[in-house]
C-alpha atoms as a PDB file:
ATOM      1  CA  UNK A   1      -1.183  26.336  17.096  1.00  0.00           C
ATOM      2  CA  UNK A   2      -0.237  26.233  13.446  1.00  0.00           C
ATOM      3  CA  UNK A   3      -1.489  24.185  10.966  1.00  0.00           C
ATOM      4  CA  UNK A   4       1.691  21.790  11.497  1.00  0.00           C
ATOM      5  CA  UNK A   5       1.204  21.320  14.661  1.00  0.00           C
ATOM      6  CA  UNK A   6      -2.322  20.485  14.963  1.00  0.00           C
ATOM      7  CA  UNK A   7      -1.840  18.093  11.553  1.00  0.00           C
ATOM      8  CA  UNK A   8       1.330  16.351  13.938  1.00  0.00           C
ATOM      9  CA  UNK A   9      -0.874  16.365  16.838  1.00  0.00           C
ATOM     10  CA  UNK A  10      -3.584  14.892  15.337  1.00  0.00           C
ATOM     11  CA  UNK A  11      -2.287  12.109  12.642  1.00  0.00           C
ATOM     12  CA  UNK A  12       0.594   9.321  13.093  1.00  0.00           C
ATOM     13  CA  UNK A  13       2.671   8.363  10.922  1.00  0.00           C
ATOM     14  CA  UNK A  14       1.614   4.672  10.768  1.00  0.00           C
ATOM     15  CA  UNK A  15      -2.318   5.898  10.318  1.00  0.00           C
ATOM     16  CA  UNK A  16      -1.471   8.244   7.497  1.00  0.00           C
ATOM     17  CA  UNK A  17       0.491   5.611   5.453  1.00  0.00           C
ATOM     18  CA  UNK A  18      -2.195   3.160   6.158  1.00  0.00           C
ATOM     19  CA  UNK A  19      -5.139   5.635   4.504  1.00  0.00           C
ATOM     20  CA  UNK A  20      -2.754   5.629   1.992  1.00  0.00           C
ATOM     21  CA  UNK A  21      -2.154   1.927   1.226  1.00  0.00           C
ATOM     22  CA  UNK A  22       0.277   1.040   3.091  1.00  0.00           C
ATOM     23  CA  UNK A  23       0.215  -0.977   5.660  1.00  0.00           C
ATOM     24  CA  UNK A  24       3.134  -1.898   8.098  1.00  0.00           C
ATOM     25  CA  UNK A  25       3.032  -5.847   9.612  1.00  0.00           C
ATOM     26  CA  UNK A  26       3.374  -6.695  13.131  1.00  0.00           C
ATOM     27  CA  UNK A  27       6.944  -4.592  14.145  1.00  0.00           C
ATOM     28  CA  UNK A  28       5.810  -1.764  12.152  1.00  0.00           C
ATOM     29  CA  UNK A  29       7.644  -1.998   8.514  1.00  0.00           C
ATOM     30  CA  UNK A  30       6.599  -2.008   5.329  1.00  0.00           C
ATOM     31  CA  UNK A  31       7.903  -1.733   1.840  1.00  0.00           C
ATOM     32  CA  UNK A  32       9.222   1.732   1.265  1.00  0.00           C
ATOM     33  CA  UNK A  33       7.342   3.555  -1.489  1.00  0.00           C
ATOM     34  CA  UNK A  34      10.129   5.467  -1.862  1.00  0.00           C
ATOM     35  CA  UNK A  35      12.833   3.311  -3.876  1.00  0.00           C
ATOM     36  CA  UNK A  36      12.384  -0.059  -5.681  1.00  0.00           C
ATOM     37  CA  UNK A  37      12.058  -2.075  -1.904  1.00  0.00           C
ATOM     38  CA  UNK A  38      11.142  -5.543  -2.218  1.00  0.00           C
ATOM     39  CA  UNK A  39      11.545  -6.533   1.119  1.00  0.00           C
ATOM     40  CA  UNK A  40      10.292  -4.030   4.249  1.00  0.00           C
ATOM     41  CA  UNK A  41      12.984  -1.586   5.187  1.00  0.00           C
ATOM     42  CA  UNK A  42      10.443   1.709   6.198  1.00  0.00           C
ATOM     43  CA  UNK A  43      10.304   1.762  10.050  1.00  0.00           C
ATOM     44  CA  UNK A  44       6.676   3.511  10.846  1.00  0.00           C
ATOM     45  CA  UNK A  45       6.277   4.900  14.292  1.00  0.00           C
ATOM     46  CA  UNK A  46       3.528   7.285  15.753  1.00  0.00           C
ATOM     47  CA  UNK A  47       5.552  10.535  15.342  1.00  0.00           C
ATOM     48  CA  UNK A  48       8.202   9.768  12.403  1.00  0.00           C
ATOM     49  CA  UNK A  49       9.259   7.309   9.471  1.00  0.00           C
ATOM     50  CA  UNK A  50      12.845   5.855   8.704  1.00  0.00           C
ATOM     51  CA  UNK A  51      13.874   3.643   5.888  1.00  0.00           C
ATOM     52  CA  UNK A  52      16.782   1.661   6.162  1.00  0.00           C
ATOM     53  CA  UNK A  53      16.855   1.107   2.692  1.00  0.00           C
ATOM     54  CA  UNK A  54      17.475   4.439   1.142  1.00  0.00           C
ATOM     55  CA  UNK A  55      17.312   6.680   4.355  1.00  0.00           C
ATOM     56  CA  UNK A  56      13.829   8.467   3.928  1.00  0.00           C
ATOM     57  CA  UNK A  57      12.890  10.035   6.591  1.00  0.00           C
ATOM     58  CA  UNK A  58      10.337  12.718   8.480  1.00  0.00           C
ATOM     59  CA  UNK A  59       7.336  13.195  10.332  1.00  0.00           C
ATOM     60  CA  UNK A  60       3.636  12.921   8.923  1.00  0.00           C
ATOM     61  CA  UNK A  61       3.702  16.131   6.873  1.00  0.00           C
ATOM     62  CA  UNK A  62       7.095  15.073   5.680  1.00  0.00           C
ATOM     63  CA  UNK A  63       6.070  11.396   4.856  1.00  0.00           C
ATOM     64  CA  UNK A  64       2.669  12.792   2.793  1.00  0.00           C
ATOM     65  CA  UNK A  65       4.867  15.677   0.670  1.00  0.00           C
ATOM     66  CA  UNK A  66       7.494  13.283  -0.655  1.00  0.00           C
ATOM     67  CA  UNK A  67       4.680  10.275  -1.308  1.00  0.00           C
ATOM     68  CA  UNK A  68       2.736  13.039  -3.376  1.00  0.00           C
ATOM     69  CA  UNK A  69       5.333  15.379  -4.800  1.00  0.00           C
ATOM     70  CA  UNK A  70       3.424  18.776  -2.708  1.00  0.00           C
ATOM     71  CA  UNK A  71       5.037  21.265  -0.353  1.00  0.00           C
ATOM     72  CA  UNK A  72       4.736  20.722   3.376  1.00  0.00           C
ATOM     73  CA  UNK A  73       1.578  23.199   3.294  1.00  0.00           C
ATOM     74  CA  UNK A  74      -0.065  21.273   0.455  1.00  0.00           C
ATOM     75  CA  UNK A  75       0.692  18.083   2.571  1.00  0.00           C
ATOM     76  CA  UNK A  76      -1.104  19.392   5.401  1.00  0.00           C
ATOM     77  CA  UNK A  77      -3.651  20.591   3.533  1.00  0.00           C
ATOM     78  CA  UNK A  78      -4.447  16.925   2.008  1.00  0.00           C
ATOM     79  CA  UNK A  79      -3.893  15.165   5.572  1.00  0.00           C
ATOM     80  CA  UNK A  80      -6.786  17.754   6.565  1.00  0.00           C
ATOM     81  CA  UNK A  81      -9.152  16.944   3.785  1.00  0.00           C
ATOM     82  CA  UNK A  82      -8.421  13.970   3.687  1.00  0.00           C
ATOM     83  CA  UNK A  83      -9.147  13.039   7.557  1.00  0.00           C
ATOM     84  CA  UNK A  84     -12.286  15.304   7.506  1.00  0.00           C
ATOM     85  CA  UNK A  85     -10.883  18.445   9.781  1.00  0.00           C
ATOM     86  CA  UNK A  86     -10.005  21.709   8.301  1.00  0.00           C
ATOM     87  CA  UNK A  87      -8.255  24.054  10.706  1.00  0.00           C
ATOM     88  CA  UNK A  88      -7.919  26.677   8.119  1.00  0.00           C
ATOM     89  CA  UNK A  89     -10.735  29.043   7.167  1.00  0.00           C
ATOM     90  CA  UNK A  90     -12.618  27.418   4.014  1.00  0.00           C
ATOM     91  CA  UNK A  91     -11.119  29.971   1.835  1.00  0.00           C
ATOM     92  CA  UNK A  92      -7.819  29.515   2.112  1.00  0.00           C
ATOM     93  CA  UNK A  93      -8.427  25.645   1.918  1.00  0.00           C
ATOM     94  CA  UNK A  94     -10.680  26.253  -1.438  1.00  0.00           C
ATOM     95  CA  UNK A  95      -7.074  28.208  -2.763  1.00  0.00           C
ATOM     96  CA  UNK A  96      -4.937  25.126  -1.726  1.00  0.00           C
ATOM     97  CA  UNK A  97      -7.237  22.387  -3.445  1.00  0.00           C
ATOM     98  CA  UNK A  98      -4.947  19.711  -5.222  1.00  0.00           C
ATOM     99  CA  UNK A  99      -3.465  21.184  -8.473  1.00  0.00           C
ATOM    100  CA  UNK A 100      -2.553  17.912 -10.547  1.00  0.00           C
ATOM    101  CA  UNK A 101      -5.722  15.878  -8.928  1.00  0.00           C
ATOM    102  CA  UNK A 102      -5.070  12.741 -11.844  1.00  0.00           C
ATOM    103  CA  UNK A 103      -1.756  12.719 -10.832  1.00  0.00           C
ATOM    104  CA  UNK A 104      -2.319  12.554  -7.171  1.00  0.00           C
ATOM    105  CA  UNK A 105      -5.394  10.076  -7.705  1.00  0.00           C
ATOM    106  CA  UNK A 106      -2.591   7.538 -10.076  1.00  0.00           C
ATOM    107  CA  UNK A 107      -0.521   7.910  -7.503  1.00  0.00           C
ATOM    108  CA  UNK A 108      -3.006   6.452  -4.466  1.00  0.00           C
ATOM    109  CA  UNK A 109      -4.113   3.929  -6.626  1.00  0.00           C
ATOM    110  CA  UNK A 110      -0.727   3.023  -8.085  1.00  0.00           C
ATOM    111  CA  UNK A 111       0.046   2.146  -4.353  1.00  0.00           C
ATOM    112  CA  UNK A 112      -3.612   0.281  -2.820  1.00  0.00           C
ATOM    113  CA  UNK A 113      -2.559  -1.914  -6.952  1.00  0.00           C
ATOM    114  CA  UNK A 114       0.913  -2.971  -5.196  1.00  0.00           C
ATOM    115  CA  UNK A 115      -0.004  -3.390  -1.905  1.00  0.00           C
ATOM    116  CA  UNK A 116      -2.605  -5.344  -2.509  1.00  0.00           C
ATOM    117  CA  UNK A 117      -0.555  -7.830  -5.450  1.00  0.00           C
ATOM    118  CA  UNK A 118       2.016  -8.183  -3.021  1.00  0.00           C
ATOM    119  CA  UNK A 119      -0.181  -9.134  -0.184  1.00  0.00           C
ATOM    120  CA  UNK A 120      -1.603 -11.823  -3.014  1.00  0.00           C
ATOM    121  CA  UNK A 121       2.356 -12.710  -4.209  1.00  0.00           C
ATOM    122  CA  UNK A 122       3.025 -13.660  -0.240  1.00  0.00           C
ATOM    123  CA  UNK A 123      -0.150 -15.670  -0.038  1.00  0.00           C
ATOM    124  CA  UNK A 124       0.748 -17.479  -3.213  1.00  0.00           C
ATOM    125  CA  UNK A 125       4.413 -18.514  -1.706  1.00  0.00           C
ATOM    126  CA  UNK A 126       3.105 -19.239   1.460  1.00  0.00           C
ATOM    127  CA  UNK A 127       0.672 -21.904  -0.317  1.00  0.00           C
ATOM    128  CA  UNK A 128       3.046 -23.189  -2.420  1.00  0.00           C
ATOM    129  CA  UNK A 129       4.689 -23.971   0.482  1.00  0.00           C
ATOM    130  CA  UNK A 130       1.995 -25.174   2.803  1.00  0.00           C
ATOM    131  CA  UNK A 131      -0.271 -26.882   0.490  1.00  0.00           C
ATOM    132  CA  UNK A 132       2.861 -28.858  -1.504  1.00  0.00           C
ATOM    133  CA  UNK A 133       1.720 -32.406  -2.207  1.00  0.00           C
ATOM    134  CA  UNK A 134       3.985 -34.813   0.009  1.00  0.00           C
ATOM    135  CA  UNK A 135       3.872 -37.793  -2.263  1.00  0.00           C
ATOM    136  CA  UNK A 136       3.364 -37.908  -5.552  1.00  0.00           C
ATOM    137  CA  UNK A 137       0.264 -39.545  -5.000  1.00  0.00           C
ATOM    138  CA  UNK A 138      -1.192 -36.790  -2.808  1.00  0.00           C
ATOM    139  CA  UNK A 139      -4.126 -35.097  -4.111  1.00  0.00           C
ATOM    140  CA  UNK A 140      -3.214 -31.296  -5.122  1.00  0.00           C
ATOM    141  CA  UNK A 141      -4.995 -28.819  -2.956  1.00  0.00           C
ATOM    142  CA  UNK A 142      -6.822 -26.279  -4.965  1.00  0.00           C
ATOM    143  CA  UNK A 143      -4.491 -23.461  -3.313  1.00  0.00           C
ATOM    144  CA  UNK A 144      -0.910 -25.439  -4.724  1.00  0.00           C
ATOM    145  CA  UNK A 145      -2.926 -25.355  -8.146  1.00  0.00           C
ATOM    146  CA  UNK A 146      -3.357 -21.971  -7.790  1.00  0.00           C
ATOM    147  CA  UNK A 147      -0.349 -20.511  -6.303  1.00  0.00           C
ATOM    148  CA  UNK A 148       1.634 -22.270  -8.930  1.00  0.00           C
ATOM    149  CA  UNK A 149      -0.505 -20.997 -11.501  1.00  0.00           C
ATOM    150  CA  UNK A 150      -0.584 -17.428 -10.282  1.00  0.00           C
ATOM    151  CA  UNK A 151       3.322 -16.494  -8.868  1.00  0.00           C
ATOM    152  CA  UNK A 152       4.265 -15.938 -12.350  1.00  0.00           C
ATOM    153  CA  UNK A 153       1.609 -13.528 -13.432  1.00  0.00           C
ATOM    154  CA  UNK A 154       1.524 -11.303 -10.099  1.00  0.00           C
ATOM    155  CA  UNK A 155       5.169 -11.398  -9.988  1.00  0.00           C
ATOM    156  CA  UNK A 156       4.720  -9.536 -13.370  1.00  0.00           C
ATOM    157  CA  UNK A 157       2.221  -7.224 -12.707  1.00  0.00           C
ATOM    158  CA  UNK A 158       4.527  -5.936  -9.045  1.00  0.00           C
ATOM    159  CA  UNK A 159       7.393  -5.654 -11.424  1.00  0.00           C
ATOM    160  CA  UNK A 160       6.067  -3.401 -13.788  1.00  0.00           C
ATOM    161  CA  UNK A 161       4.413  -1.511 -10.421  1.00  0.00           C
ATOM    162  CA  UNK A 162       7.905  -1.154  -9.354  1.00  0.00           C
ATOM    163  CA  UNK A 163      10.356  -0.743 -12.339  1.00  0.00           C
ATOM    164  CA  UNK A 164       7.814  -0.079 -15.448  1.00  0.00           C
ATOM    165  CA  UNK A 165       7.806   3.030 -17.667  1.00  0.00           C
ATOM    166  CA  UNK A 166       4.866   5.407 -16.822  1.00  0.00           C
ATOM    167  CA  UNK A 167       2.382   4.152 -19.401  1.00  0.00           C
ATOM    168  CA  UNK A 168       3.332   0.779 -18.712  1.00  0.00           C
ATOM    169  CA  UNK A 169       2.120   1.421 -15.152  1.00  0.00           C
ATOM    170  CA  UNK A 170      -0.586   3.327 -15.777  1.00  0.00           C
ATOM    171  CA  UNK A 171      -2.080   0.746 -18.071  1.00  0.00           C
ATOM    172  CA  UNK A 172      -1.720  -1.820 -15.268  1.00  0.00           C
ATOM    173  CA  UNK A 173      -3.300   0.017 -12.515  1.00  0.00           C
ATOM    174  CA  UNK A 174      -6.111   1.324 -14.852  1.00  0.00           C
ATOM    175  CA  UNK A 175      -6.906  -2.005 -15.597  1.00  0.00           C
ATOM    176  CA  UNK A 176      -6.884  -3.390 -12.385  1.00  0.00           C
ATOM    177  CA  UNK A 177      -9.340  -1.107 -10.795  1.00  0.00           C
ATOM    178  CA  UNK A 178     -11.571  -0.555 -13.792  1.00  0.00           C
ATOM    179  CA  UNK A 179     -11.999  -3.861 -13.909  1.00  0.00           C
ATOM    180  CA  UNK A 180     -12.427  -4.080  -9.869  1.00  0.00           C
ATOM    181  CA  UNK A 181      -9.746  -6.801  -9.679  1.00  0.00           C
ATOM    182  CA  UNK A 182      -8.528  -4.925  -6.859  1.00  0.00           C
ATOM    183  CA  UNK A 183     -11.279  -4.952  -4.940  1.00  0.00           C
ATOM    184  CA  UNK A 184     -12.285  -8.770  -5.493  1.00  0.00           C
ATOM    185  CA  UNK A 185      -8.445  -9.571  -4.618  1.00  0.00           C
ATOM    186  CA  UNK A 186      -8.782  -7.669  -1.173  1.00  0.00           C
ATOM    187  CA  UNK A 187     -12.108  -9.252  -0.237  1.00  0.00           C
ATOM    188  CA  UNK A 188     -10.542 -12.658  -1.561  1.00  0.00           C
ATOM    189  CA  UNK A 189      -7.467 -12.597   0.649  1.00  0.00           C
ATOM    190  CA  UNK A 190      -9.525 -11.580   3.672  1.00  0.00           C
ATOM    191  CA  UNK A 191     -12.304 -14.225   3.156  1.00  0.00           C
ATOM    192  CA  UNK A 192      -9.507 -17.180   2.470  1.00  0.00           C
ATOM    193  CA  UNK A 193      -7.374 -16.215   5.760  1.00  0.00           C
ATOM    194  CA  UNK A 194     -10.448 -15.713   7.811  1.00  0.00           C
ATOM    195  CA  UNK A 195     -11.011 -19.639   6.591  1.00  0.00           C
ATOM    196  CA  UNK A 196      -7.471 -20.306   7.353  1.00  0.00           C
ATOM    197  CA  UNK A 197      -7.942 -19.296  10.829  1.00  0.00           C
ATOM    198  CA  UNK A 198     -11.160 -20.925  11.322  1.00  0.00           C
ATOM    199  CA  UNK A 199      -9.272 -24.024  10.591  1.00  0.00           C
ATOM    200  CA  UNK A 200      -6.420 -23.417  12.973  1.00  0.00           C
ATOM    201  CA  UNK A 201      -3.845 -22.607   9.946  1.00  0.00           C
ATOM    202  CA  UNK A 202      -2.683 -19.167  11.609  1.00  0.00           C
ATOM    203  CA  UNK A 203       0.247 -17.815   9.961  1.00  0.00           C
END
């Protein structure tokens, strides 16, 4: 078995894009990291990827070359770091180790930076929404006050994400996981859904 075939036999699609960042909702799309997508149009399945959107399209070895800029051996290679399996000797992986490793590492964080503000941005719209006074004597709920204070500023940061210059970009995602804004924004999200649920607010 070559090293393609164990990599395909071993790794979907959908859980190599979601060690990655990105995660696919309910039917299995997500925003294509390939082309300025605002709205999902990247099918993931077990054994391939399709985007609708600009017509990307492979299996996992495939998906992990073009999201990297590597050759299918170099993809493999990561995938089998990167899942903890090697099924080459250790020399030949030591002679395949990542060349442009700051690169690579931008590139990861780049995507868990939009993910994650986009995951925020849908929040924010969804309480905007929700939480809307009805009267203008209603009292605001703290999530209104904070989705209409927020939209505008992680509608920024996605847009440089997505159509910034390199520095531009690299500035923003430096700062937000130096800063572990990331992080706090992940474990936010999760704590205030868990409370939405617990309250009978599912989505």
């Amino acid at each position: 078995m070559t090293i393609y075939e164990t990599i395909k036999a071993a790794i979907s699609v959908k859980q190599a894009a979601e060690h990655y960042g990105l995660k696919g909702n309910r039917n299995g799309m997500a925003c294509c990291p390939f082309h300025n997508d605002r709205h999902p149009s990247l099918k993931l399945n077990e054994e391939y990827f399709f985007c609708f959107g600009c017509g990307a399209k492979g299996d996992v070895i495939d998906f992990v070359a073009r999201l990297f800029e590597l050759s299918s051996y170099e993809a493999a290679q990561k995938l089998a770091a990167d899942f903890g399996f090697d099924p080459k000797p250790p020399t030949a992986a030591a002679l395949h180790k990542p060349k442009r490793p700051c690169i690579r590492q931008f590139r990861e964080d780049e995507m868990l930076c939009f993910r994650v503000l986009t995951d925020y941005l849908h929040l924010l719209e969804d309480w905007k929404v929700r939480y809307a006074p009805k009267t203008p004597d209603d009292a605001l709920d703290d999530r209104f006050v904070e989705a209409c204070q927020m939209i505008d500023y992680i509608e920024y940061l996605a847009d440089i994400l997505t159509v910034g210059g390199l520095e531009e970009r690299v500035a923003v995602v430096d700062k937000l996981m130096k800063e572990g804004k990331i992080a706090f924004l992940q474990d936010y999200m999760a704590r205030k859904r868990k409370e939405g649920l617990s309250h009978g607010e599912e989505r």
